[in-house]
Protein backbone atom coordinates (compact mmCIF):
# COMPACT_ATOMS: atom_id res chain seq x y z
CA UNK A 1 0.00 0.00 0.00
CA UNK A 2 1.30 3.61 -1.26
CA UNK A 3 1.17 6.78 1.31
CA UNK A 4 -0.84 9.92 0.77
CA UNK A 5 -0.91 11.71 -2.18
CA UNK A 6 0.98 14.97 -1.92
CA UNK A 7 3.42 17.72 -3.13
CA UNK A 8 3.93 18.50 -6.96
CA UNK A 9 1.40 15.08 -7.68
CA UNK A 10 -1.26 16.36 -6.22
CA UNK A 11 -1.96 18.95 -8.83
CA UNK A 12 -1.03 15.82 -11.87
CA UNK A 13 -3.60 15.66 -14.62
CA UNK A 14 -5.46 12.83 -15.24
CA UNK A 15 -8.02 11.58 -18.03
CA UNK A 16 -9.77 8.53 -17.71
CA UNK A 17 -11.83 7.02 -20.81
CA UNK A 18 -14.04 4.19 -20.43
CA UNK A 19 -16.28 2.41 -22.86
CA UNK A 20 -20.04 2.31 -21.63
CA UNK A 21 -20.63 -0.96 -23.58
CA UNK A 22 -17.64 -2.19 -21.65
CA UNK A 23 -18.39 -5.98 -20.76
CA UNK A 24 -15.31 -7.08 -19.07
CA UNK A 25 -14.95 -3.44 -16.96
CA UNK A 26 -18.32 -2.16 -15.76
CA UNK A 27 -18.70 0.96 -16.36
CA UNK A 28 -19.46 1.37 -12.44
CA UNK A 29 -16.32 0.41 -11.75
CA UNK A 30 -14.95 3.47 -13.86
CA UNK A 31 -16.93 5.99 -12.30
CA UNK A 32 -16.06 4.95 -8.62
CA UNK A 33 -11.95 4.76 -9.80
CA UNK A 34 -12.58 8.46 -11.05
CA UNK A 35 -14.39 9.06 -7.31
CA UNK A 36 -11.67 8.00 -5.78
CA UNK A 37 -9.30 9.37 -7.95
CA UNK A 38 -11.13 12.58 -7.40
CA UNK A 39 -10.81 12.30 -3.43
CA UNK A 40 -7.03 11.72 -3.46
CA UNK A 41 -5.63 14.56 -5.80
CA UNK A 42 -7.33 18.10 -6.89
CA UNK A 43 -10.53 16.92 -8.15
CA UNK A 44 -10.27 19.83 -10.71
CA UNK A 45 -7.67 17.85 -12.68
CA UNK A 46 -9.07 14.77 -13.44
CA UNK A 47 -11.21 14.15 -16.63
CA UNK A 48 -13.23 11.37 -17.04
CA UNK A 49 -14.77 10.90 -20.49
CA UNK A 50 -17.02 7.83 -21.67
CA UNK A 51 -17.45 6.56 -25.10
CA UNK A 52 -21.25 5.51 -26.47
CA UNK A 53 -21.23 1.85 -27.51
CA UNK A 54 -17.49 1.73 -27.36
CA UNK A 55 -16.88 -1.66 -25.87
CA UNK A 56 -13.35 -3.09 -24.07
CA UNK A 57 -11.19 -1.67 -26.74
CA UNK A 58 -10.83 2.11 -27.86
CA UNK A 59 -11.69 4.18 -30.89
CA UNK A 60 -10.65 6.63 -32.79
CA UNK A 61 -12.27 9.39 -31.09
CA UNK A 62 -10.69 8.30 -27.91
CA UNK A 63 -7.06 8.20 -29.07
CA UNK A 64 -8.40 12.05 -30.34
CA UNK A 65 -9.10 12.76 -27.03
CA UNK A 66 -6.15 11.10 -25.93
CA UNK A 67 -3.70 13.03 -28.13
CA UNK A 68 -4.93 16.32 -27.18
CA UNK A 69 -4.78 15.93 -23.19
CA UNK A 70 -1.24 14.61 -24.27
CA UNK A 71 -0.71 17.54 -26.25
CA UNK A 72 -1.87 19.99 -23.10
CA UNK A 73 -0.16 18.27 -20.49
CA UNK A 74 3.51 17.58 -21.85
CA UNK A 75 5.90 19.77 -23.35
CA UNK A 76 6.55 19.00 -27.18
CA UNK A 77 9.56 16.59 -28.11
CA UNK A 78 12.21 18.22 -30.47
């Protein structure tokens, strides 16, 4: 078991997708990781986006969505 949360990762940004046809990973279980996700660092920070019919794989509009939080998050690469 980790320790608290705290200094500079408190403030990390997080995006969680999830596929609400999901069969294998309810997604229940999403929405209470992104809870509890939400309780241990700023709840500000953390995105949690769901995909219509999108079942225990991703899609193309997820690796969109994907590629942009990258793209706000982390410097670019040279």
């Amino acid at each position: 078991s980790q320790g608290p949360i705290s200094g500079v990762n408190k403030d990390i940004a997080v995006l969680q997708c999830h596929g609400d046809c999901d069969p294998l990973v309810p997604l229940m279980f999403g929405s209470l990781t992104v809870e509890k996700l939400k309780s241990m660092i700023n709840p500000a920070n953390v995105t949690f986006k769901t995909y219509s019919g999108l079942m225990h794989s991703s899609s193309l509009e997820e690796m969109m969505d994907v590629k942009e939080f990258i793209d706000k998050h982390l410097p670019p690469v040279d």
